[in-house]
C-alpha atoms as a PDB file:
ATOM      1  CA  UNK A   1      51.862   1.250  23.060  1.00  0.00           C
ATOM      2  CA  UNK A   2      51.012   2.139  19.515  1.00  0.00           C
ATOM      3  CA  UNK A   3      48.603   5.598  19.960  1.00  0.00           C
ATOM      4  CA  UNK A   4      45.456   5.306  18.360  1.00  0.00           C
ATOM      5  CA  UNK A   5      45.671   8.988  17.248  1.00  0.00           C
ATOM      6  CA  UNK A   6      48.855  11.117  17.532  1.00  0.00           C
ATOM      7  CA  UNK A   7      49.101  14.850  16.962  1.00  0.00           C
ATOM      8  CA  UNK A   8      52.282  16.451  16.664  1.00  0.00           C
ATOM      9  CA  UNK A   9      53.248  20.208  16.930  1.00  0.00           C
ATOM     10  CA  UNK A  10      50.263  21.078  14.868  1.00  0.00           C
ATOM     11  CA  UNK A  11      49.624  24.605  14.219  1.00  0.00           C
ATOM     12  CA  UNK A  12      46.351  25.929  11.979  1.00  0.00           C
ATOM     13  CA  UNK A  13      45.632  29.361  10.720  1.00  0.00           C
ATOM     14  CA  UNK A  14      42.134  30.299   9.719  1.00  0.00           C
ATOM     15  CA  UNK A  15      41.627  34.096   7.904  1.00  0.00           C
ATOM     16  CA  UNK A  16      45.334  35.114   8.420  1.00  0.00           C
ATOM     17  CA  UNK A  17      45.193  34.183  12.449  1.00  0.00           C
ATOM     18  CA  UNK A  18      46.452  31.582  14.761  1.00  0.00           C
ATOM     19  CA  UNK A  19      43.989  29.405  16.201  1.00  0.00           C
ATOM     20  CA  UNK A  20      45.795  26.371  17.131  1.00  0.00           C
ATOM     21  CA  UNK A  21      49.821  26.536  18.092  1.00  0.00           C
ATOM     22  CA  UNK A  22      52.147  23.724  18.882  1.00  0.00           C
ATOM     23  CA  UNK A  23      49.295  21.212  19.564  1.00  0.00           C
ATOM     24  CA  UNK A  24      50.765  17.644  20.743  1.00  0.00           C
ATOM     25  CA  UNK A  25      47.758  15.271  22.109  1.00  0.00           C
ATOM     26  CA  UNK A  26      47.901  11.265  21.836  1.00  0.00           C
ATOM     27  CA  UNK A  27      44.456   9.061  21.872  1.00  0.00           C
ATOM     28  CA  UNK A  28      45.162   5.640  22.778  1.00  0.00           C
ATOM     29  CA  UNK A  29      42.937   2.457  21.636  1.00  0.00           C
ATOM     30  CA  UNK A  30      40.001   2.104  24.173  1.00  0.00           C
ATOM     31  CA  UNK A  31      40.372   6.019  25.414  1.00  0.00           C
ATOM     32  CA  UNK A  32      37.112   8.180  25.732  1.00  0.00           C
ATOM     33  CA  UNK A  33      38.551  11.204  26.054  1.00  0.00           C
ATOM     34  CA  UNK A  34      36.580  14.343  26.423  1.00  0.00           C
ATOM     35  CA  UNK A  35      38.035  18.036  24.419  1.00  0.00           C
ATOM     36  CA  UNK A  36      37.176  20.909  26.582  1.00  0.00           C
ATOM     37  CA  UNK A  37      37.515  24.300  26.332  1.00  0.00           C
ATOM     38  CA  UNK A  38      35.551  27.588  25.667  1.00  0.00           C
ATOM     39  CA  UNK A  39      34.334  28.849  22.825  1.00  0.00           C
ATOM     40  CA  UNK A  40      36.598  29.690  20.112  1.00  0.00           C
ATOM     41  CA  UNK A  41      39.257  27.363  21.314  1.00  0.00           C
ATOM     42  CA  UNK A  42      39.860  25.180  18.756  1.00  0.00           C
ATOM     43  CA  UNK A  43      38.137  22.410  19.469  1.00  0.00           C
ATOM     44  CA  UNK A  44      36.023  21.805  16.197  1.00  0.00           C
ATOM     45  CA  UNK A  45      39.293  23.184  14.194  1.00  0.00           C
ATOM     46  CA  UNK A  46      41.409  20.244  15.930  1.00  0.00           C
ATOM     47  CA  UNK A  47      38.934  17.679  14.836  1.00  0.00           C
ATOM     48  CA  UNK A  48      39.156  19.123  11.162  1.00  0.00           C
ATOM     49  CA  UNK A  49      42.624  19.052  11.064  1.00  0.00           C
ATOM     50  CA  UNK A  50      42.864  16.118  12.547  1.00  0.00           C
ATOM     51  CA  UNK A  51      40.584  14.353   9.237  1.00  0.00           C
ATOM     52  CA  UNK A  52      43.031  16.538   7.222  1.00  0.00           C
ATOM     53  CA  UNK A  53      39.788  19.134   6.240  1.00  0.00           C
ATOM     54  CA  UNK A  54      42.165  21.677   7.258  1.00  0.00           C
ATOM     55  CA  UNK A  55      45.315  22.421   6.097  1.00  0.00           C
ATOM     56  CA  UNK A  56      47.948  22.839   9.233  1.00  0.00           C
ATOM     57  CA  UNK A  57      50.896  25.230   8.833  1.00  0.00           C
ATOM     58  CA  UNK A  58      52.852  22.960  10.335  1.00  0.00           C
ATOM     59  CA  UNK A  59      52.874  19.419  12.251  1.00  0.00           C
ATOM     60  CA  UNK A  60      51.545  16.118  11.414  1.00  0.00           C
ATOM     61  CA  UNK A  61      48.625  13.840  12.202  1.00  0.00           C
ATOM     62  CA  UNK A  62      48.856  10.133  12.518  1.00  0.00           C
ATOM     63  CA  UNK A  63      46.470   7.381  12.733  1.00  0.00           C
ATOM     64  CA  UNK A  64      48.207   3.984  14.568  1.00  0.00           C
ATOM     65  CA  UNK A  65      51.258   5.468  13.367  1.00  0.00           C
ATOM     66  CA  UNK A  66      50.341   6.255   9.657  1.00  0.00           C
ATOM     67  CA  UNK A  67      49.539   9.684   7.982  1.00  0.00           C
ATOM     68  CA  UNK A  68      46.235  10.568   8.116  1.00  0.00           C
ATOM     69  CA  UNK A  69      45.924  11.037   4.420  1.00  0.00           C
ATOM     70  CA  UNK A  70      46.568   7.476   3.828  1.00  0.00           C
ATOM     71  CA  UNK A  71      44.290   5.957   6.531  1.00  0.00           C
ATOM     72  CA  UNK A  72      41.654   8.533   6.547  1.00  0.00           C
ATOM     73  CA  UNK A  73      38.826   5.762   6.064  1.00  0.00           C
ATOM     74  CA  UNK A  74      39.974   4.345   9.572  1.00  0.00           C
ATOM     75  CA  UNK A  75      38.327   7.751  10.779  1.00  0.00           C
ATOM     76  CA  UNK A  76      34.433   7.992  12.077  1.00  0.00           C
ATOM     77  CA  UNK A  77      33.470  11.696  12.198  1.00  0.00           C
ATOM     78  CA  UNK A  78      30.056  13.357  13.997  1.00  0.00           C
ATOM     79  CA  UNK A  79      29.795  16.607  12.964  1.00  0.00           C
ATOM     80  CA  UNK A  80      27.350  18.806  14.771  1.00  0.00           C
ATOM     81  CA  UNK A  81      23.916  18.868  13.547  1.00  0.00           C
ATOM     82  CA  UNK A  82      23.562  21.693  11.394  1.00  0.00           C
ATOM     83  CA  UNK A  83      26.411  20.465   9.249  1.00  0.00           C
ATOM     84  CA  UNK A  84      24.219  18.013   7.716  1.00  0.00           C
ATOM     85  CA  UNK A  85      21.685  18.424   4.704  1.00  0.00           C
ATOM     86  CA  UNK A  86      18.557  17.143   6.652  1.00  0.00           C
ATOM     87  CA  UNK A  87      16.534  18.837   3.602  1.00  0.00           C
ATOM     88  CA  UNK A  88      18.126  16.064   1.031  1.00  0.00           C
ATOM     89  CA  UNK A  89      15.448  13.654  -0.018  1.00  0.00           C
ATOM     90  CA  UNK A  90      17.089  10.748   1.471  1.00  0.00           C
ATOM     91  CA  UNK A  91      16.295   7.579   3.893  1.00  0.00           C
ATOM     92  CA  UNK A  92      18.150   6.513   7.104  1.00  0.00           C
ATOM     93  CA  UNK A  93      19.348   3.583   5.256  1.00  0.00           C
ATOM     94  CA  UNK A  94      20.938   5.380   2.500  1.00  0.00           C
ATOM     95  CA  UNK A  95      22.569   8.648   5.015  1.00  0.00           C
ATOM     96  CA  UNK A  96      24.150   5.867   6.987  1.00  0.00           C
ATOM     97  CA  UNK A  97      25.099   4.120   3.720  1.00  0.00           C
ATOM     98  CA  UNK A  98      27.032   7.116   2.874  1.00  0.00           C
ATOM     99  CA  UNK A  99      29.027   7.044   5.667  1.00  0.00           C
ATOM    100  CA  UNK A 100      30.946   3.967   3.734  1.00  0.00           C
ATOM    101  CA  UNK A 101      32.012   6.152   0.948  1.00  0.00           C
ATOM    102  CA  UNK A 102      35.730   6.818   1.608  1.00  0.00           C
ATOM    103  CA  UNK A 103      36.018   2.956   1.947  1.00  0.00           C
ATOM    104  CA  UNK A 104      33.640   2.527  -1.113  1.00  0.00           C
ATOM    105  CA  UNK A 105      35.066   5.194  -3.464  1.00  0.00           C
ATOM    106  CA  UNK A 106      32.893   7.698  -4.817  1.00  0.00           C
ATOM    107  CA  UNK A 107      32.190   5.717  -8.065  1.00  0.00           C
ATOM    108  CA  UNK A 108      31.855   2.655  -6.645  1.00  0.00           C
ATOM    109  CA  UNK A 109      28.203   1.161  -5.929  1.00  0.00           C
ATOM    110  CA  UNK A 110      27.706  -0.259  -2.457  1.00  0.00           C
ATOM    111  CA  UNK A 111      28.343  -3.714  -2.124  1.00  0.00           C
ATOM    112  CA  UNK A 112      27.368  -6.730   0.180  1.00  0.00           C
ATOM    113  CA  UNK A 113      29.889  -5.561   2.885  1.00  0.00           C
ATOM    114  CA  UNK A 114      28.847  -1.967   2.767  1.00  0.00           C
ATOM    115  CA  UNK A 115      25.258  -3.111   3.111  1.00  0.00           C
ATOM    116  CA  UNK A 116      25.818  -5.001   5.984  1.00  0.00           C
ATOM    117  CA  UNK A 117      28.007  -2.278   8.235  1.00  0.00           C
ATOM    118  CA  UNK A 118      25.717   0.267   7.565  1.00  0.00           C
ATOM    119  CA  UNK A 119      23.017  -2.190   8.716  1.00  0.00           C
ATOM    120  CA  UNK A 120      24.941  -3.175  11.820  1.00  0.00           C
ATOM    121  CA  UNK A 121      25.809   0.626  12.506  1.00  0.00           C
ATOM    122  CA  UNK A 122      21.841   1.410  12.644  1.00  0.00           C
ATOM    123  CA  UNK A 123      21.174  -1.169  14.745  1.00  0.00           C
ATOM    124  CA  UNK A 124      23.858   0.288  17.498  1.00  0.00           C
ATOM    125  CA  UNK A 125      21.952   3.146  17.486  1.00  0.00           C
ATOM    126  CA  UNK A 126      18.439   1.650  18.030  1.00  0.00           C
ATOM    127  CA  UNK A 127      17.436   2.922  14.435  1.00  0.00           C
ATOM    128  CA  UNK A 128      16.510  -0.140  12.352  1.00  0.00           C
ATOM    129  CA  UNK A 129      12.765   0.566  12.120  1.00  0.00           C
ATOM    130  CA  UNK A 130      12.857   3.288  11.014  1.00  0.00           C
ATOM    131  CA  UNK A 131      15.609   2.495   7.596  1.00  0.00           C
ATOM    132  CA  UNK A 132      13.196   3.955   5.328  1.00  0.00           C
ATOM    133  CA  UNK A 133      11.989   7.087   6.986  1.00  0.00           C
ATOM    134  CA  UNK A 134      13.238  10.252   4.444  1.00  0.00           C
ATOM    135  CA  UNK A 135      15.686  11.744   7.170  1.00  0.00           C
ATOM    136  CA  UNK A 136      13.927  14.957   6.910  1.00  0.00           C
ATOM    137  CA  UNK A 137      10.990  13.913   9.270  1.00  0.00           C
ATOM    138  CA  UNK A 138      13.245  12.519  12.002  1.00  0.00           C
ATOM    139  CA  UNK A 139      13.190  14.504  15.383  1.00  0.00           C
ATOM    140  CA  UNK A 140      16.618  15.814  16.606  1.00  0.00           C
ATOM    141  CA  UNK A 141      17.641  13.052  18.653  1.00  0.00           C
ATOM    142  CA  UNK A 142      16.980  10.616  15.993  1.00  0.00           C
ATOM    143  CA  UNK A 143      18.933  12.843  13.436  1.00  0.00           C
ATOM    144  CA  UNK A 144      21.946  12.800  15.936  1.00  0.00           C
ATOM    145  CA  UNK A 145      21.151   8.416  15.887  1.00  0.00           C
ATOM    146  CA  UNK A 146      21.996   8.478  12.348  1.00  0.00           C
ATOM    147  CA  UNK A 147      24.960  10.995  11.989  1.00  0.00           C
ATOM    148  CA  UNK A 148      26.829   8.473  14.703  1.00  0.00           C
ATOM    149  CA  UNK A 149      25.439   5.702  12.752  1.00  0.00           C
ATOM    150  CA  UNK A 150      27.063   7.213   9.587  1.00  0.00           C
ATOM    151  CA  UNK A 151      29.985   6.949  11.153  1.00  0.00           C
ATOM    152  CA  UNK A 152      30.100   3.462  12.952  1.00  0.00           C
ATOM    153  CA  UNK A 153      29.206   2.312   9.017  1.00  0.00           C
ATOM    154  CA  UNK A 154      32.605   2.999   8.262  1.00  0.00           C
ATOM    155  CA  UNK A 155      33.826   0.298  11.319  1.00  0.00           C
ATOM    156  CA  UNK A 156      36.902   3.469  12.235  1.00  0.00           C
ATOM    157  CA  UNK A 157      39.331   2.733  15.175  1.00  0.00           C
ATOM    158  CA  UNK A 158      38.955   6.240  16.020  1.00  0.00           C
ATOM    159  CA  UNK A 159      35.848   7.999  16.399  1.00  0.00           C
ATOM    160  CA  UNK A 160      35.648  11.874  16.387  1.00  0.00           C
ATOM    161  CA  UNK A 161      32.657  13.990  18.116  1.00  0.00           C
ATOM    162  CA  UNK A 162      31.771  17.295  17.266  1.00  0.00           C
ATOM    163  CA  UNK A 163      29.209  18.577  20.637  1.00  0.00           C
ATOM    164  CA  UNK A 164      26.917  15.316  20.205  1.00  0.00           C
ATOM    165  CA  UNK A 165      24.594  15.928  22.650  1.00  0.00           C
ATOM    166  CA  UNK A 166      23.813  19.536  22.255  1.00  0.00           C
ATOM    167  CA  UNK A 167      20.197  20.281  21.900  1.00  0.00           C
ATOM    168  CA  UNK A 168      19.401  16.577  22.817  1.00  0.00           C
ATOM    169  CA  UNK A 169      17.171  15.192  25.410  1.00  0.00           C
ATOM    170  CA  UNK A 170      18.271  13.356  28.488  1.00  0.00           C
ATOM    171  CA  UNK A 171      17.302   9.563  27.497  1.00  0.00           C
ATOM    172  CA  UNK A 172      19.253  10.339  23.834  1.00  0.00           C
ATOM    173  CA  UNK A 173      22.188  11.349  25.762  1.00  0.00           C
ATOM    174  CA  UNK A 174      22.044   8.764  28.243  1.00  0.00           C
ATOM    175  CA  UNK A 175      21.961   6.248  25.145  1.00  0.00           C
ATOM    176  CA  UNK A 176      24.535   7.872  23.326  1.00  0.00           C
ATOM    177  CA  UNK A 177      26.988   8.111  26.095  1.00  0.00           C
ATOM    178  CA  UNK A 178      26.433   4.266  26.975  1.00  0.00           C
ATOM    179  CA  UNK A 179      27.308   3.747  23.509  1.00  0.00           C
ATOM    180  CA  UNK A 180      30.394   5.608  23.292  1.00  0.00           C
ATOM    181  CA  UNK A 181      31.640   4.267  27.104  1.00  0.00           C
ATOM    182  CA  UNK A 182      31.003   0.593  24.915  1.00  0.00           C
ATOM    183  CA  UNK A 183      32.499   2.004  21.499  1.00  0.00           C
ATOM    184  CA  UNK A 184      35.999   2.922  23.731  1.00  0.00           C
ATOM    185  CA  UNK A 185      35.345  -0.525  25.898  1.00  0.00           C
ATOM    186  CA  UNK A 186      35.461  -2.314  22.546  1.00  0.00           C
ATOM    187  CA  UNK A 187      38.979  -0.765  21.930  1.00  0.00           C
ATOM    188  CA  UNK A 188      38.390   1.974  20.171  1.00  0.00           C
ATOM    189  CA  UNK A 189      39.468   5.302  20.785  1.00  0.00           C
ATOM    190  CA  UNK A 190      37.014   8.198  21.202  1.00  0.00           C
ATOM    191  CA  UNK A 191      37.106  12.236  21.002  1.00  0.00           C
ATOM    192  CA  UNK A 192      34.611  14.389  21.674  1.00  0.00           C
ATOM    193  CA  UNK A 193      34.090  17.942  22.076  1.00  0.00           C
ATOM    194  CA  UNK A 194      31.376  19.200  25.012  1.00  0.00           C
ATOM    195  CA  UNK A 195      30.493  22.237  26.299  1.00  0.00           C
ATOM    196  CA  UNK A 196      29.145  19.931  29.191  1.00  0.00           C
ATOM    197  CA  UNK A 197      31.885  19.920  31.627  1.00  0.00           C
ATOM    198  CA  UNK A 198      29.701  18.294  34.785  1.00  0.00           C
ATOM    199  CA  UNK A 199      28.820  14.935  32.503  1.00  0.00           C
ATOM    200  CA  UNK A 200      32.147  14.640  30.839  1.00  0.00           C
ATOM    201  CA  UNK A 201      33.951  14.893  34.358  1.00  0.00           C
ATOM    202  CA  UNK A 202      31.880  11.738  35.167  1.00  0.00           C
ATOM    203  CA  UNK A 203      31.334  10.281  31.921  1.00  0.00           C
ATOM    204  CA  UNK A 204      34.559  10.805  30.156  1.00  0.00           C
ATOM    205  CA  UNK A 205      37.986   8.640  31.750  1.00  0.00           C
ATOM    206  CA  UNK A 206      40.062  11.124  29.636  1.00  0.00           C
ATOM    207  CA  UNK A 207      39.620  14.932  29.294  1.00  0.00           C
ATOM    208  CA  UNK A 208      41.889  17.086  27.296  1.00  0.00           C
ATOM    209  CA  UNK A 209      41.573  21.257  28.197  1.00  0.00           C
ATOM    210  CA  UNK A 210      42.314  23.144  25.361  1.00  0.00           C
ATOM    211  CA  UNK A 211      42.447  26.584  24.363  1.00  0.00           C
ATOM    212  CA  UNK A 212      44.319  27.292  21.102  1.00  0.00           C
ATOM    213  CA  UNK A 213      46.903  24.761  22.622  1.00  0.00           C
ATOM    214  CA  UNK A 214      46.454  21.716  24.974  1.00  0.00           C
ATOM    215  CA  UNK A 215      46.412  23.064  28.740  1.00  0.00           C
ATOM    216  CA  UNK A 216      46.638  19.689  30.294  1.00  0.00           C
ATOM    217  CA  UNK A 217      45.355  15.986  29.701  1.00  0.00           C
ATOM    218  CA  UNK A 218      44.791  13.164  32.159  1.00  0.00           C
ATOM    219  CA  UNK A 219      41.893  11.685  33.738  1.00  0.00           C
ATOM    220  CA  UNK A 220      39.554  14.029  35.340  1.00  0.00           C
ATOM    221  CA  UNK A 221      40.705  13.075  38.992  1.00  0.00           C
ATOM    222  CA  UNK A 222      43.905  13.859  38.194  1.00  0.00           C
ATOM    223  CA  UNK A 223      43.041  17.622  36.964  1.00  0.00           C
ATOM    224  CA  UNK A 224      41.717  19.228  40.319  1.00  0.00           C
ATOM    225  CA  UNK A 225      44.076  21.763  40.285  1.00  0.00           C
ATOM    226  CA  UNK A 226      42.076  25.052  39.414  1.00  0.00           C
ATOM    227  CA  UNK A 227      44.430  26.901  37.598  1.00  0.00           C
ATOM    228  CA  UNK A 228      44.586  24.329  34.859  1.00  0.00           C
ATOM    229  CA  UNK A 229      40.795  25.080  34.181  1.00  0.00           C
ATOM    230  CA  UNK A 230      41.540  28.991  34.920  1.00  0.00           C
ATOM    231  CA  UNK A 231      43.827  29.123  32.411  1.00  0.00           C
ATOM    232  CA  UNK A 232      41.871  26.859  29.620  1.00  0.00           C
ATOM    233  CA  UNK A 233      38.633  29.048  30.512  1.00  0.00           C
ATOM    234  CA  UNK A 234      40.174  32.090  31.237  1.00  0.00           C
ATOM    235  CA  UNK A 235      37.808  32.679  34.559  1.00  0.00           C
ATOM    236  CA  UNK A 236      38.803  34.220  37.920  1.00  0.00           C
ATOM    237  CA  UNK A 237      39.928  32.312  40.899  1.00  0.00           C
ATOM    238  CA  UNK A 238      36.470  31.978  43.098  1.00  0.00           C
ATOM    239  CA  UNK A 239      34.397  31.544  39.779  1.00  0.00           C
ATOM    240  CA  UNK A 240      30.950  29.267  40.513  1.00  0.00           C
ATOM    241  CA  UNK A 241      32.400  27.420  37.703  1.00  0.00           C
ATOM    242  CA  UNK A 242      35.270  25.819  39.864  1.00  0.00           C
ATOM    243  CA  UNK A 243      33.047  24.835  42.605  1.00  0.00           C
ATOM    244  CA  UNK A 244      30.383  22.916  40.539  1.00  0.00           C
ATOM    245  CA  UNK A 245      32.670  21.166  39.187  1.00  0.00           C
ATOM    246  CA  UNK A 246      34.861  20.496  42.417  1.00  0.00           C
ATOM    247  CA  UNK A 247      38.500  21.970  41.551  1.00  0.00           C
ATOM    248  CA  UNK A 248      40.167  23.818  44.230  1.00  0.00           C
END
């Protein structure tokens, strides 16, 4: 089967240091897969090099077996929050209307087609009503509505996930994470970064550990052993993390 999104022996270097090395992962179509590790892992640096934002020292990135740089608009991206200008005078309409730019061109007006996924994108996300709000008076779960909006306007086969339910409340994450579980039912694949280990054990049927390399990946039943999430997390044997989330 064709992977959905194949890394290869990719190594980055941010400010002179290594901070991924020898990273080989593989998304397949219909995969929610879940990218866990602690802080300063890599995680957000493997999404950015994986929508060619960073520059790898070595490896390659392919999207259903194409370099990234020539299917880049077959990419959805959710970056986290703070990313975003929410300060910009703009609607809902026109941020998720942006998200159809690398299909668009960046001197091309939006057309018909471009219209009509951004449209369909906002009402995934329950945000219709609200098209013409300026995105700057939207609360935080309704900002993190339009960013995955933004990217479902774009109609990717793989959709990358940058921590998209931190700071959010429990009904927004509940209706995000029935939309991704339908987004990867629909065939496409999904990554996403989480520092929340308990609900991506249930939620996710992939998980990848990572920490500056890929630790292990399989489906969470499959990845009881503790060491693999010692080593990823660098914690003792005995740490309260291990029991709650049932690795022995």
């Amino acid at each position: 089967m064709t992977a959905a999104l194949a890394v290869r022996g990719l190594n980055v270097d941010l400010g002179g240091r290594r901070v991924l090395r020898d990273v080989d992962l593989k998304v397949e179509a219909g995969d929610f897969m879940g990218l866990i590790g602690p802080n300063g892992a890599g995680k957000t640096t493997l999404l950015r090099a994986v929508l060619g934002l960073v520059r790898p020292a070595s490896g390659t990135v392919e999207i259903e077996e194409a370099p990234i740089a020539r299917v880049r608009q077959r990419v959805g991206y959710v970056p986290q929050r703070h990313e975003f200008a929410w300060d910009f005078p703009i609607s809902v309409a026109d941020a998720v209307l942006s998200g159809r730019v690398r299909r668009m061109g960046w001197l091309r007006r939006a057309g018909v087609a471009d219209y009509r996924a951004a449209g369909a994108a906002l009402a995934r996300v329950g945000m219709t009503e609200l098209a013409d709000r300026p995105v700057g008076q939207l609360s935080g779960g309704q900002r993190q509505r339009v960013l995955v909006a933004r990217a479902l306007a774009l109609r990717p086969s793989v959709l990358l996930l940058d921590e998209p339910f931190t700071g959010l409340d429990m009904p927004t994450q509940e209706l995000l994470t029935d939309l991704f579980t339908e987004l990867s039912g629909e065939g496409r694949a999904v990554l996403m970064t989480t520092h929340d280990l308990a609900a991506a054990m249930h939620t996710c049927g992939k998980l990848c550990l990572v920490n500056q390399t890929v630790i292990a990946t399989g489906a969470p039943e499959a990845l009881r052993d503790a060491e693999l999430w010692r080593t990823a997390f660098g914690i003792r044997a005995g740490s309260p993390l291990l029991a709650a989330l049932g690795v022995n």
